[in-house]
N, C-alpha and C. Protein backbone atom coordinates (compact mmCIF):
# COMPACT_ATOMS: atom_id res chain seq x y z
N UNK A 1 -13.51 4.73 17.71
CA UNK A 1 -12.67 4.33 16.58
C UNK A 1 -12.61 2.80 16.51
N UNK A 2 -12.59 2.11 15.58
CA UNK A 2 -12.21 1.20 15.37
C UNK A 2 -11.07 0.44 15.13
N UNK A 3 -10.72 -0.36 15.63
CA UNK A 3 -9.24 -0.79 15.82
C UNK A 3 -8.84 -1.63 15.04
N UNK A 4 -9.56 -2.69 14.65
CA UNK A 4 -9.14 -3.75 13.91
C UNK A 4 -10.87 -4.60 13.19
N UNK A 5 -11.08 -5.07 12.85
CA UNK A 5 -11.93 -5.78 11.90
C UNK A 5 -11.69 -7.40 11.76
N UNK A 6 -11.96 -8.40 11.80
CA UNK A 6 -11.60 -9.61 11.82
C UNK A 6 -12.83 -10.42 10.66
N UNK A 7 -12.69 -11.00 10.32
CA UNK A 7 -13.77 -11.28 9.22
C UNK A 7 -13.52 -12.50 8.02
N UNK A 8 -14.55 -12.50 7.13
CA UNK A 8 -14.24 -13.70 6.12
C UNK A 8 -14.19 -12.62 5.00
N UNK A 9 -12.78 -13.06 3.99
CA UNK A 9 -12.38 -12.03 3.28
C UNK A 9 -13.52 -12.26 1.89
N UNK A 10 -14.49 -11.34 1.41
CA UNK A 10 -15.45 -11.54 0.49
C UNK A 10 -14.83 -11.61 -0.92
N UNK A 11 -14.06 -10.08 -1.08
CA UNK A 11 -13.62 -9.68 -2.16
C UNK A 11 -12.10 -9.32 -2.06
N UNK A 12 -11.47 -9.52 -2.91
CA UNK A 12 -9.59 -8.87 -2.56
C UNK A 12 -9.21 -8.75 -3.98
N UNK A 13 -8.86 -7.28 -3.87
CA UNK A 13 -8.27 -6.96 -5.41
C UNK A 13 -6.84 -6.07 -4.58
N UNK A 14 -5.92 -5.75 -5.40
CA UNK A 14 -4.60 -5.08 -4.88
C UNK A 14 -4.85 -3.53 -4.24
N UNK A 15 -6.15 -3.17 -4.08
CA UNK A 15 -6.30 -1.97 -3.73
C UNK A 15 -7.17 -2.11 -2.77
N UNK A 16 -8.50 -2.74 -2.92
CA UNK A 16 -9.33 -2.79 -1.88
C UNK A 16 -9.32 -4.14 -1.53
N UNK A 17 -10.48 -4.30 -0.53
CA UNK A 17 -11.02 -5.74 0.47
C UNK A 17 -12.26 -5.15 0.51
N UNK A 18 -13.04 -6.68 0.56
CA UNK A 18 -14.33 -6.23 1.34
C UNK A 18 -14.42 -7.59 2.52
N UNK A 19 -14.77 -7.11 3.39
CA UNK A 19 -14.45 -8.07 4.57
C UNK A 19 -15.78 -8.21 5.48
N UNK A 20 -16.33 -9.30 5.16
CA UNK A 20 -17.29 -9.60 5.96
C UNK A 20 -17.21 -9.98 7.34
N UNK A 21 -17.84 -9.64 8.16
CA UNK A 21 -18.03 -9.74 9.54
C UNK A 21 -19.00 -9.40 10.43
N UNK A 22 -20.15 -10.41 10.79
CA UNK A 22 -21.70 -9.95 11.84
C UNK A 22 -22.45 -9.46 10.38
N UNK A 23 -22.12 -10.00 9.47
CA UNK A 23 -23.15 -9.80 8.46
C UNK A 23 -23.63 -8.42 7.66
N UNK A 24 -22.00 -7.80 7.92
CA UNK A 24 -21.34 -6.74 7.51
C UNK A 24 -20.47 -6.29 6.66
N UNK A 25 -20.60 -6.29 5.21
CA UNK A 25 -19.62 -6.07 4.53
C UNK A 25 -18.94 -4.89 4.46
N UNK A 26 -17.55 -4.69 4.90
CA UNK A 26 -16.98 -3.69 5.13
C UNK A 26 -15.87 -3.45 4.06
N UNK A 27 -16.24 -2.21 3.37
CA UNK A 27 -14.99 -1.86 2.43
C UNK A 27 -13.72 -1.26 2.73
N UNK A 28 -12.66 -2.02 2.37
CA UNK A 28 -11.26 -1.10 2.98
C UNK A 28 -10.57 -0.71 2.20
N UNK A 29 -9.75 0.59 1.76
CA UNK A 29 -8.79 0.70 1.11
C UNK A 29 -7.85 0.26 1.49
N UNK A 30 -7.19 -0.52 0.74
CA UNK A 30 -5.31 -1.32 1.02
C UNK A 30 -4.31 -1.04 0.23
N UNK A 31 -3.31 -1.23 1.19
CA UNK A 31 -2.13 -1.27 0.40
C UNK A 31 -1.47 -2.49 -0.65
N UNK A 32 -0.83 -2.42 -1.54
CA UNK A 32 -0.33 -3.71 -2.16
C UNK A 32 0.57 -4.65 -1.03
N UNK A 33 1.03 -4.01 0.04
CA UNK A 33 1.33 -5.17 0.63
C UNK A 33 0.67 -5.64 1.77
N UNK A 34 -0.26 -5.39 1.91
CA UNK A 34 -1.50 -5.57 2.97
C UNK A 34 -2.23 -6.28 2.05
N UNK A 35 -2.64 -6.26 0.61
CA UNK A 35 -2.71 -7.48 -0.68
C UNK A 35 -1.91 -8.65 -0.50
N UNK A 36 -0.69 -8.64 -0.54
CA UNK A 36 -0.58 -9.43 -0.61
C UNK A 36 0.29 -10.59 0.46
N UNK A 37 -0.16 -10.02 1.41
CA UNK A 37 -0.36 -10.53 2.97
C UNK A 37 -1.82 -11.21 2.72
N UNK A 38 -2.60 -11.50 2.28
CA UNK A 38 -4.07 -11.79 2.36
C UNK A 38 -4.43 -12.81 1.20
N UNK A 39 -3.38 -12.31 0.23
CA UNK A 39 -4.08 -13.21 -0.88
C UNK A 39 -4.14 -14.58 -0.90
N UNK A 40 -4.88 -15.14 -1.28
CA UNK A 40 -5.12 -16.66 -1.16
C UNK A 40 -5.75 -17.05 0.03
N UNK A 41 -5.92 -16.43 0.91
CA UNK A 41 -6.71 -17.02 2.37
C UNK A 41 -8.51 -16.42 2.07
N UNK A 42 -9.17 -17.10 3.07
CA UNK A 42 -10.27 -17.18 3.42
C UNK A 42 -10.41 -16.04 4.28
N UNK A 43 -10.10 -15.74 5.46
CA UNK A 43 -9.81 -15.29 6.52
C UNK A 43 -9.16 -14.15 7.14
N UNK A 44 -9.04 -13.27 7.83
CA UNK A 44 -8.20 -12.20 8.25
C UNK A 44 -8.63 -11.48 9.16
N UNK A 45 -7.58 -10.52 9.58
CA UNK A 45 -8.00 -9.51 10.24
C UNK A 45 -7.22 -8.64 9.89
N UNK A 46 -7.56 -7.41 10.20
CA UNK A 46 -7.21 -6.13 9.34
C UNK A 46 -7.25 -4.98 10.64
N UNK A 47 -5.92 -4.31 10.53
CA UNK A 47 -6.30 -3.11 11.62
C UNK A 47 -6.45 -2.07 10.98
N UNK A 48 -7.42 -0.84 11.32
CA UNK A 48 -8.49 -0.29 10.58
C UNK A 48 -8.30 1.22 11.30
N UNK A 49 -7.88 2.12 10.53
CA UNK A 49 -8.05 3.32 10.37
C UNK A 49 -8.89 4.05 9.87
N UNK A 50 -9.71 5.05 10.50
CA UNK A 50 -10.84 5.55 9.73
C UNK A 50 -10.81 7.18 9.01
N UNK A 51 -11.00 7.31 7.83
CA UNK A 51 -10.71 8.88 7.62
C UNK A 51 -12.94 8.82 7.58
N UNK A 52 -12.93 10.36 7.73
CA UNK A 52 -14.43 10.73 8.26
C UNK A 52 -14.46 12.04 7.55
N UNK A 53 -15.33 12.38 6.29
CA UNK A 53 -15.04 13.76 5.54
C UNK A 53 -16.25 14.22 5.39
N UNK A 54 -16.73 15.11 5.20
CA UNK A 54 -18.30 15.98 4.96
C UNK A 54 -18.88 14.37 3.59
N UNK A 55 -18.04 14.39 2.94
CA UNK A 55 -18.47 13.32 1.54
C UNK A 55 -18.58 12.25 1.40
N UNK A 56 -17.63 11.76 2.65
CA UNK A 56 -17.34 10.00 2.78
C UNK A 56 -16.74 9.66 4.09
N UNK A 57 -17.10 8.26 4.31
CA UNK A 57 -16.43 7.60 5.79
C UNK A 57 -15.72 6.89 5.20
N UNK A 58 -14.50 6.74 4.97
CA UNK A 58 -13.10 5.61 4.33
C UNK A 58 -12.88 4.97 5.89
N UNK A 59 -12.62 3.41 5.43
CA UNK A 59 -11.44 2.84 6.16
C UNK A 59 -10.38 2.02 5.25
N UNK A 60 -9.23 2.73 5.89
CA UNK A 60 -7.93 1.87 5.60
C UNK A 60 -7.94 0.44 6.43
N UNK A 61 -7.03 -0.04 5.70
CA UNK A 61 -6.90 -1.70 6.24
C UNK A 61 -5.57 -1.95 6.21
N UNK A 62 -5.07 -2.46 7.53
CA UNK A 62 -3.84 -2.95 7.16
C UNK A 62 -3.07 -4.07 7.92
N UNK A 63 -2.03 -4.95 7.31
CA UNK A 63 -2.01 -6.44 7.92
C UNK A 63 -1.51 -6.73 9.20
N UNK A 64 -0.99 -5.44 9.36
CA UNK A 64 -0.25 -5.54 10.85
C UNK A 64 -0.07 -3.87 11.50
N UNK A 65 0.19 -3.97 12.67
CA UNK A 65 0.00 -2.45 13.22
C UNK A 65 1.28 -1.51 12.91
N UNK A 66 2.55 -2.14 12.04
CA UNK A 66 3.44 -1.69 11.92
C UNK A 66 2.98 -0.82 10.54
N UNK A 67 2.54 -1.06 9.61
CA UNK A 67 1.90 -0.75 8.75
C UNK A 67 0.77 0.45 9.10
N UNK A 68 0.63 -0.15 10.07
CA UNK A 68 -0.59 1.13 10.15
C UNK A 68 -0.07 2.43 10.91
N UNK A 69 0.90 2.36 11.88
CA UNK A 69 1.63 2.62 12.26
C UNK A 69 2.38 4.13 11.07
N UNK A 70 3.09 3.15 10.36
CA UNK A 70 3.59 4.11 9.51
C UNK A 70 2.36 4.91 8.64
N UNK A 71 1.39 4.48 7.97
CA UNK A 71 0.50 5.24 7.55
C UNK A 71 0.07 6.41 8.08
N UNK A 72 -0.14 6.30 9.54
CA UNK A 72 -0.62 7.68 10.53
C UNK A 72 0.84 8.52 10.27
N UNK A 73 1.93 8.18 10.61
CA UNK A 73 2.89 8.68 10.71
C UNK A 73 3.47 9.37 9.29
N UNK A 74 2.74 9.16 7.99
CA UNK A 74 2.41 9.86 6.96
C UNK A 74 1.81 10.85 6.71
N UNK A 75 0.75 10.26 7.11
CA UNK A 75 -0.58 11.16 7.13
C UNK A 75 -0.36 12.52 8.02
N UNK A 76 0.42 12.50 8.95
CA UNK A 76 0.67 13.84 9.61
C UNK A 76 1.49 14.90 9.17
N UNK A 77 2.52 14.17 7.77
CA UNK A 77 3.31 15.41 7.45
C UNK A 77 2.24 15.86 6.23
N UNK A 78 2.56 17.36 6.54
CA UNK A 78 1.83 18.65 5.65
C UNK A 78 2.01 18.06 4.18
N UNK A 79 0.79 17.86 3.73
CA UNK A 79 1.21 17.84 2.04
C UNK A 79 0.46 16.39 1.76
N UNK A 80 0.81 15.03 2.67
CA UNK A 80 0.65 13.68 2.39
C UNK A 80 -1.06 13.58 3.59
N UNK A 81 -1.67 13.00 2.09
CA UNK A 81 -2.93 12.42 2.68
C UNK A 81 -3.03 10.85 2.75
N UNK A 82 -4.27 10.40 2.92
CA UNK A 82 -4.30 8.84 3.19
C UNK A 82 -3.82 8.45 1.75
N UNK A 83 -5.05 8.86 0.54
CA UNK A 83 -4.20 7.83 -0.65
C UNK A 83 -2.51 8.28 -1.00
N UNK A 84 -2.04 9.56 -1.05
CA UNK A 84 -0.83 9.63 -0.59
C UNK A 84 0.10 8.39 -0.11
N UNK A 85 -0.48 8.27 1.21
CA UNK A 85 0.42 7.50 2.40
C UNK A 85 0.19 5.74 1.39
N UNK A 86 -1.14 5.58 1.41
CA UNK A 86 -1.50 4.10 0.77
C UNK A 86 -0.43 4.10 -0.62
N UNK A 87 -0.32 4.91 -1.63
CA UNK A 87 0.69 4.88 -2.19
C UNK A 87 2.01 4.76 -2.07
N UNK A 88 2.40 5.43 -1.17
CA UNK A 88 3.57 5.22 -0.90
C UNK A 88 3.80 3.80 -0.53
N UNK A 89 3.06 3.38 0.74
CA UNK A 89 2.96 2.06 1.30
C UNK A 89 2.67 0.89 0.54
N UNK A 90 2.42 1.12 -1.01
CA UNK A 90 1.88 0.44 -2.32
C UNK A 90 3.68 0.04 -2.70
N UNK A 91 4.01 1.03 -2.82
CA UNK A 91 5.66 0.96 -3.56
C UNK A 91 6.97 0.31 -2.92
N UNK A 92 6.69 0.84 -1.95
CA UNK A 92 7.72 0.08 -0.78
C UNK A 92 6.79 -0.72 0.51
N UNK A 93 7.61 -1.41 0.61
CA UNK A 93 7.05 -1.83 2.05
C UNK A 93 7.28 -1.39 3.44
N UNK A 94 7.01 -1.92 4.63
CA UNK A 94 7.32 -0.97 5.64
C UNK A 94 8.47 -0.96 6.24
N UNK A 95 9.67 -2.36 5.91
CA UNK A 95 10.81 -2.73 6.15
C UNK A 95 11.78 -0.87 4.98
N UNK A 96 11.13 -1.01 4.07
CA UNK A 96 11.72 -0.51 3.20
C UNK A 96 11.59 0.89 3.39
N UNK A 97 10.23 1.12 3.75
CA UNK A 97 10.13 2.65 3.93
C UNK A 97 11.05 3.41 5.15
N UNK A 98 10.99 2.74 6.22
CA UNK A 98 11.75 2.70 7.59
C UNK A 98 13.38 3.34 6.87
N UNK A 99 13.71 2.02 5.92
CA UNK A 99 14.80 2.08 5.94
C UNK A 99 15.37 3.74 5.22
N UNK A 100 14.09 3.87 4.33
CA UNK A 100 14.53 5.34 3.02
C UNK A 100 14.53 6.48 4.02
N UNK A 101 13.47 6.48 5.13
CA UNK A 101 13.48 7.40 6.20
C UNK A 101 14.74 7.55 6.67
N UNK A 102 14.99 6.53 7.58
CA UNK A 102 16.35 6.21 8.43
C UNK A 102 17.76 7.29 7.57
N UNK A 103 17.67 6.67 6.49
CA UNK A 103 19.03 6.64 5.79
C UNK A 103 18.68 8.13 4.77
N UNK A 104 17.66 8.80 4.69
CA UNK A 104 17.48 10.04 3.83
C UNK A 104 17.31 9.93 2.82
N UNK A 105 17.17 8.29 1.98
CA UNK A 105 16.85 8.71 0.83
C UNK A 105 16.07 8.94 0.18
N UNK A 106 16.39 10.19 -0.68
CA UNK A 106 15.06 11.41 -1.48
C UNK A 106 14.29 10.98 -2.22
N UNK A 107 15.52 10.08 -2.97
CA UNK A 107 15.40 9.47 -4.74
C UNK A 107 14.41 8.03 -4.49
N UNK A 108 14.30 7.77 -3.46
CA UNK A 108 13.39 6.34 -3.73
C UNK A 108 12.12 7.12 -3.13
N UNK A 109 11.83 8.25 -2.37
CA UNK A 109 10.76 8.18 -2.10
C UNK A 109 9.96 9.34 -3.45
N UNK A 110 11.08 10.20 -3.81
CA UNK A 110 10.39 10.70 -5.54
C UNK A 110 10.02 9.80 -6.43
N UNK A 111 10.39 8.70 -6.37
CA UNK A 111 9.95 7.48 -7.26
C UNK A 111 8.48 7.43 -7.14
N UNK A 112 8.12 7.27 -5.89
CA UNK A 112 6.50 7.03 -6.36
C UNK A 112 5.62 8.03 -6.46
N UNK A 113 4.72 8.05 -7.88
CA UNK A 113 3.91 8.93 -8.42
C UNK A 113 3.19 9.63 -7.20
N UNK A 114 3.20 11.28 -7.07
CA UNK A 114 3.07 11.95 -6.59
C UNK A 114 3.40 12.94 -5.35
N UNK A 115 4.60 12.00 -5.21
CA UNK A 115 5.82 12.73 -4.60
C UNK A 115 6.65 13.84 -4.79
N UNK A 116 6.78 14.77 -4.77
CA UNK A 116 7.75 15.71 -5.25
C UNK A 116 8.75 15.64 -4.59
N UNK A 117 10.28 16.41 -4.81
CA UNK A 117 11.13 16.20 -4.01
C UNK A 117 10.85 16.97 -2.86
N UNK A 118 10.03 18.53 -2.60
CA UNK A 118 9.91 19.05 -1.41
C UNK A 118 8.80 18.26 -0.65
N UNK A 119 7.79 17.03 -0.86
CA UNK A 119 7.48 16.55 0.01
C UNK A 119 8.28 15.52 0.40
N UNK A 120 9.08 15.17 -0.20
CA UNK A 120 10.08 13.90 0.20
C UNK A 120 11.01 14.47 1.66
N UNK A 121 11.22 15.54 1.13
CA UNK A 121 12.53 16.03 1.85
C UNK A 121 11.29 16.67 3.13
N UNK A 122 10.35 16.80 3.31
CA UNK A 122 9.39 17.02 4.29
C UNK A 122 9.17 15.80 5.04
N UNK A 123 8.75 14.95 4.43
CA UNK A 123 8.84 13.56 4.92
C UNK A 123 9.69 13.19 5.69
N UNK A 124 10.89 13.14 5.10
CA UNK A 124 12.59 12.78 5.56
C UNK A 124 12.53 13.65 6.87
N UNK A 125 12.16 15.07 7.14
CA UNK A 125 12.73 15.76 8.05
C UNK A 125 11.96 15.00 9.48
N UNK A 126 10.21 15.52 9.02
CA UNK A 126 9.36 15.07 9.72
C UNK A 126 9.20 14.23 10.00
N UNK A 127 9.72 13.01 9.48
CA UNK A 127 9.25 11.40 10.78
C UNK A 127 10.89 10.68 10.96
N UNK A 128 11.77 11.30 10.66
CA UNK A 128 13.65 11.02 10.88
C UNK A 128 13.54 10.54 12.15
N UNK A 129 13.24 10.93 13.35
CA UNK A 129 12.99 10.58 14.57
C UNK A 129 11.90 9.73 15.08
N UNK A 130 10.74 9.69 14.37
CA UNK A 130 9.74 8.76 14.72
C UNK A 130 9.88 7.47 14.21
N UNK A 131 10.51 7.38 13.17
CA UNK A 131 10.70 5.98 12.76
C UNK A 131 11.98 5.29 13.40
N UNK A 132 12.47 5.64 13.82
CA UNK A 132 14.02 4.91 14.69
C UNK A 132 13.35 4.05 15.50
N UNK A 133 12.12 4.45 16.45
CA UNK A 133 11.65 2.95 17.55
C UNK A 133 10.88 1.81 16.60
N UNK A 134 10.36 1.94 15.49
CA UNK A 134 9.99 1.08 14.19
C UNK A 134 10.71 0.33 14.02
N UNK A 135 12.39 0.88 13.84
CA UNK A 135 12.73 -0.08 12.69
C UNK A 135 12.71 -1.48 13.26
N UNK A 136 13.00 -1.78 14.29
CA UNK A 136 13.25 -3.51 14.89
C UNK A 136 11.75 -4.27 14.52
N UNK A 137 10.64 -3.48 14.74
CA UNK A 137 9.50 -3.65 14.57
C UNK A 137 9.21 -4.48 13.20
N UNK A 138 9.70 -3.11 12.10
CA UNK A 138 9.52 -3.45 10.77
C UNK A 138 10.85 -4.46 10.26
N UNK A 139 11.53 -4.45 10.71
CA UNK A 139 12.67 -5.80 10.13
C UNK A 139 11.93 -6.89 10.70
N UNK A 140 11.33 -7.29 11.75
CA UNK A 140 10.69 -8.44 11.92
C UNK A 140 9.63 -9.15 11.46
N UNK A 141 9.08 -8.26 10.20
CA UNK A 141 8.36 -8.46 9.28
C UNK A 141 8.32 -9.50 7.98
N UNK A 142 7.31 -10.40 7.87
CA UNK A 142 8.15 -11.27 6.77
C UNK A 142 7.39 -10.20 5.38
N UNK A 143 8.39 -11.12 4.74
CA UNK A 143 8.12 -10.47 3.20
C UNK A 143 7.38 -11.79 2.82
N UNK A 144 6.76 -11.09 1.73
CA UNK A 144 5.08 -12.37 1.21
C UNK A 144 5.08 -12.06 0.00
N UNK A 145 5.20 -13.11 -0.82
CA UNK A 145 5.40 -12.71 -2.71
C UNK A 145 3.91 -13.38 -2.81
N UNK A 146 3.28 -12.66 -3.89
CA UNK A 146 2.33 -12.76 -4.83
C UNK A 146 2.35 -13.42 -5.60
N UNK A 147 1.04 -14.61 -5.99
CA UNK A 147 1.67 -15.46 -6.70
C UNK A 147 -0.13 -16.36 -7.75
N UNK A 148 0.71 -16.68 -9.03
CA UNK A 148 -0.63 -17.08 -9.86
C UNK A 148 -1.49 -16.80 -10.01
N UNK A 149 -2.18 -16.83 -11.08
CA UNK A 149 -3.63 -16.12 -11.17
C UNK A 149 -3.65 -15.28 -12.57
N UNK A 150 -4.30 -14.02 -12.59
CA UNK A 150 -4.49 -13.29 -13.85
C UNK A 150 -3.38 -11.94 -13.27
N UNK A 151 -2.57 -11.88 -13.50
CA UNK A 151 -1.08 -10.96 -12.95
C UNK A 151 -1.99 -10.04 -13.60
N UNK A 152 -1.72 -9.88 -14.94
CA UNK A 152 -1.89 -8.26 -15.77
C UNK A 152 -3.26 -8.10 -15.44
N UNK A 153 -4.33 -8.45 -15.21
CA UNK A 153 -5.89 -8.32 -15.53
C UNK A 153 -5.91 -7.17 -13.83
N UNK A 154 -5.38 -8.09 -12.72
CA UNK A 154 -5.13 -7.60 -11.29
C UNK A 154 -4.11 -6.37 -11.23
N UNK A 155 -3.16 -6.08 -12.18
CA UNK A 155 -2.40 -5.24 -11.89
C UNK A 155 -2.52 -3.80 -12.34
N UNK A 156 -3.63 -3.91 -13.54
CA UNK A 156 -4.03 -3.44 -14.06
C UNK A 156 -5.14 -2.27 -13.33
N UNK A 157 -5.99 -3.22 -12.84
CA UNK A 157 -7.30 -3.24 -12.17
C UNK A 157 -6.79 -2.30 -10.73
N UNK A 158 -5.64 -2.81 -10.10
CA UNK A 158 -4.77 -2.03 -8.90
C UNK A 158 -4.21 -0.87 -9.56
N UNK A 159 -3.70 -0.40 -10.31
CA UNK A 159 -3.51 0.58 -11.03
C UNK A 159 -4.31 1.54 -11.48
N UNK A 160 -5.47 1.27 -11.87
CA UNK A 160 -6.48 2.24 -11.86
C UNK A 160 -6.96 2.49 -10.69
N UNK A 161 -7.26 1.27 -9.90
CA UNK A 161 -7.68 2.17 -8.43
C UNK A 161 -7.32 2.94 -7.48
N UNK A 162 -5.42 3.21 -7.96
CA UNK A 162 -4.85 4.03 -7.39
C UNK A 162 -4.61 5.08 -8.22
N UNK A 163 -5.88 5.03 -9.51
CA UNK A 163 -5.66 6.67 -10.20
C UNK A 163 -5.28 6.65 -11.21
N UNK A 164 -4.73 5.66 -11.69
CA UNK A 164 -3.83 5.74 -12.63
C UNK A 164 -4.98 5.42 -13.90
N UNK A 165 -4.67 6.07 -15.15
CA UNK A 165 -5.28 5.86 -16.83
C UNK A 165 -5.25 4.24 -16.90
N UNK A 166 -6.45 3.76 -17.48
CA UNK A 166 -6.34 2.15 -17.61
C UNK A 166 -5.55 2.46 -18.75
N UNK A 167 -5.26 2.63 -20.21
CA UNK A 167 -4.32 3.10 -20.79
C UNK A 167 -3.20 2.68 -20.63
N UNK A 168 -2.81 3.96 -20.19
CA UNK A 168 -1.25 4.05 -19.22
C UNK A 168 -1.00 2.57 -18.89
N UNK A 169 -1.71 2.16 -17.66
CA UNK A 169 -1.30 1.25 -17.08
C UNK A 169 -1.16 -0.18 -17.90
N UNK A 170 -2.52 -0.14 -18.67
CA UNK A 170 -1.96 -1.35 -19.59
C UNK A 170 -0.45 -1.83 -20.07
N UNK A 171 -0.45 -0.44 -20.99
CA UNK A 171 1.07 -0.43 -21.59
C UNK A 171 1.70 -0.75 -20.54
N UNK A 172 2.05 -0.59 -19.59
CA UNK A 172 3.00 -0.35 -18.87
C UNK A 172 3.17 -2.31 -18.05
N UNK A 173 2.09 -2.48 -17.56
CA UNK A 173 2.18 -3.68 -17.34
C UNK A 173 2.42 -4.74 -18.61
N UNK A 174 2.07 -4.44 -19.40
CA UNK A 174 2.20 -5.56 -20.95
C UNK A 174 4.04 -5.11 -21.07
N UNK A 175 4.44 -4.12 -21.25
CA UNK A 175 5.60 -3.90 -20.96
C UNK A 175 6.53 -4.58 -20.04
N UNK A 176 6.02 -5.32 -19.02
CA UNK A 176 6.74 -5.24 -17.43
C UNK A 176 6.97 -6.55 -17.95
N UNK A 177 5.40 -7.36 -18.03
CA UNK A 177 5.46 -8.90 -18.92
C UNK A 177 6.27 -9.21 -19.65
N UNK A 178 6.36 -8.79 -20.59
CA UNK A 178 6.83 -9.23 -21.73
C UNK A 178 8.68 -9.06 -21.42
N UNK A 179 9.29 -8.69 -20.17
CA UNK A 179 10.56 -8.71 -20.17
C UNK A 179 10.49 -9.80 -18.91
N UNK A 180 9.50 -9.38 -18.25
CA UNK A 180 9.66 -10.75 -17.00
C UNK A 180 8.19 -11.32 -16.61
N UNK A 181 8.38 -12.50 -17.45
CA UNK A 181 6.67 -13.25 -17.57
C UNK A 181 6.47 -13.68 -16.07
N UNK A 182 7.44 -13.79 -15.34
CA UNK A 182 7.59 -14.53 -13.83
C UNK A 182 6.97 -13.92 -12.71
N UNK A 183 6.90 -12.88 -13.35
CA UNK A 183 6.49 -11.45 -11.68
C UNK A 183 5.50 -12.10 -11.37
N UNK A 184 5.15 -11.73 -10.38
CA UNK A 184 4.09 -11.71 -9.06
C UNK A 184 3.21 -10.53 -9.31
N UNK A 185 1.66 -10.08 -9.06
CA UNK A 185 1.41 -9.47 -9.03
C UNK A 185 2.13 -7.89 -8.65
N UNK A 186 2.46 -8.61 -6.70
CA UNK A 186 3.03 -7.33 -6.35
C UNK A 186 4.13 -6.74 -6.90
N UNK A 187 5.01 -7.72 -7.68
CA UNK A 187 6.25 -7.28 -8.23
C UNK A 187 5.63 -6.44 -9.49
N UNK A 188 5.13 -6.69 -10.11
CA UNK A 188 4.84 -5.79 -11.50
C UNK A 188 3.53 -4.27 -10.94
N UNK A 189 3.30 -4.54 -9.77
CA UNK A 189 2.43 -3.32 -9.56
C UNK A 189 3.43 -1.95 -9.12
N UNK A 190 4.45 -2.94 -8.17
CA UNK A 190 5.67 -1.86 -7.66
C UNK A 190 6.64 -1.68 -8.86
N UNK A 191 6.83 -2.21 -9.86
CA UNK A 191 7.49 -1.95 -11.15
C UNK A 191 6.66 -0.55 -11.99
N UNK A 192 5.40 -1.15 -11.90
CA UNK A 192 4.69 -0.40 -13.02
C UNK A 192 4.64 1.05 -12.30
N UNK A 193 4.56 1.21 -11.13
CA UNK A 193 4.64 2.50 -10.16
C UNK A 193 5.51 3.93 -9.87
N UNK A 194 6.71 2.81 -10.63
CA UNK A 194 7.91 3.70 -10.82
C UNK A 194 8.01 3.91 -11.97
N UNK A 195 7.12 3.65 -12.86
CA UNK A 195 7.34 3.57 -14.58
C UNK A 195 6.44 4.85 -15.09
N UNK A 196 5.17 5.09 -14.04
CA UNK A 196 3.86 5.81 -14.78
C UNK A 196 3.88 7.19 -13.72
């Protein structure tokens, strides 16, 4: 297995990376805040989860092991797969997710597209206890805002790669704009998330 990846960052859009390293371009699926932990640098390292299917070899990428951490710890309840988990981990962060675990709440984790409430409340049951040695982990986490550039063109572009109708998402981001021209990428991707 591979543990981590270290490399010169080639490509970075809010969903994927491609991360060069030994003359290796390696594709990762990411989360928006594993985006935007990265954006603007040259440089990184990424700890690297691998899914392995009859169809495809995926690796996840992510900025720190707390993050990745919680992803596995997704990925094991019945129902939630990797893009699942990467979604979720798209909407909230890992300070945040910790906390909806911790505290039971249903309603923020039905918020993000493809949640139902019986996987929420699956969720909630199934990692209630695994996330308690996290949380100190994940509060020590900084938070990293997103910043300049083409917001809607990127948010857009992250939006479809997590599935979503370019359509849909347009509206929805031209929507987000036009009440708050100020957002950050990541702010209008986690807006538009709870909207579509």
């Amino acid at each position: 297995m591979i543990e981590y990846i270290k490399g010169e960052i080639v490509e970075l859009a809010p969903a994927r990376m491609v991360l060069e390293c030994g003359g290796i371009g390696y594709e990762l699926n990411i989360s928006l805040n594993t985006y935007s932990a990265f954006e603007g640098k040259l440089s990184g390292k990424l700890y690297i989860f691998e899914v392995i299917r009859e169809d495809a070899h995926l690796l996840f990428g992510f900025a720190d092991t707390v993050e990745r951490e919680l992803f596995l710890l997704l990925t094991s309840v019945s129902g939630v797969g990797p893009n699942t988990a990467r979604m979720i981990l798209s909407s909230l962060s890992p300070q945040e997710l910790v906390q909806v675990i911790s505290s039971k709440d249903e309603a923020a984790l039905t918020a993000v597209k493809g949640i139902g409430l019986k996987t929420a409340q699956r969720i909630l049951v199934d990692l209630k206890n695994k996330v308690k040695p996290m949380e100190a982990a994940a509060g020590n986490l900084r938070e990293k805002s997103a910043g300049g550039g083409m917001v809607a063109e990127e948010a857009v572009a992250a939006l479809v790669m997590l599935g979503f109708q370019k359509a849909a998402s347009q509206k929805a981001v031209a929507s987000i704009l036009k009440s708050s021209p100020a957002l950050s990428v990541e702010q209008v991707i986690k807006t538009a998330l709870r909207m579509l």
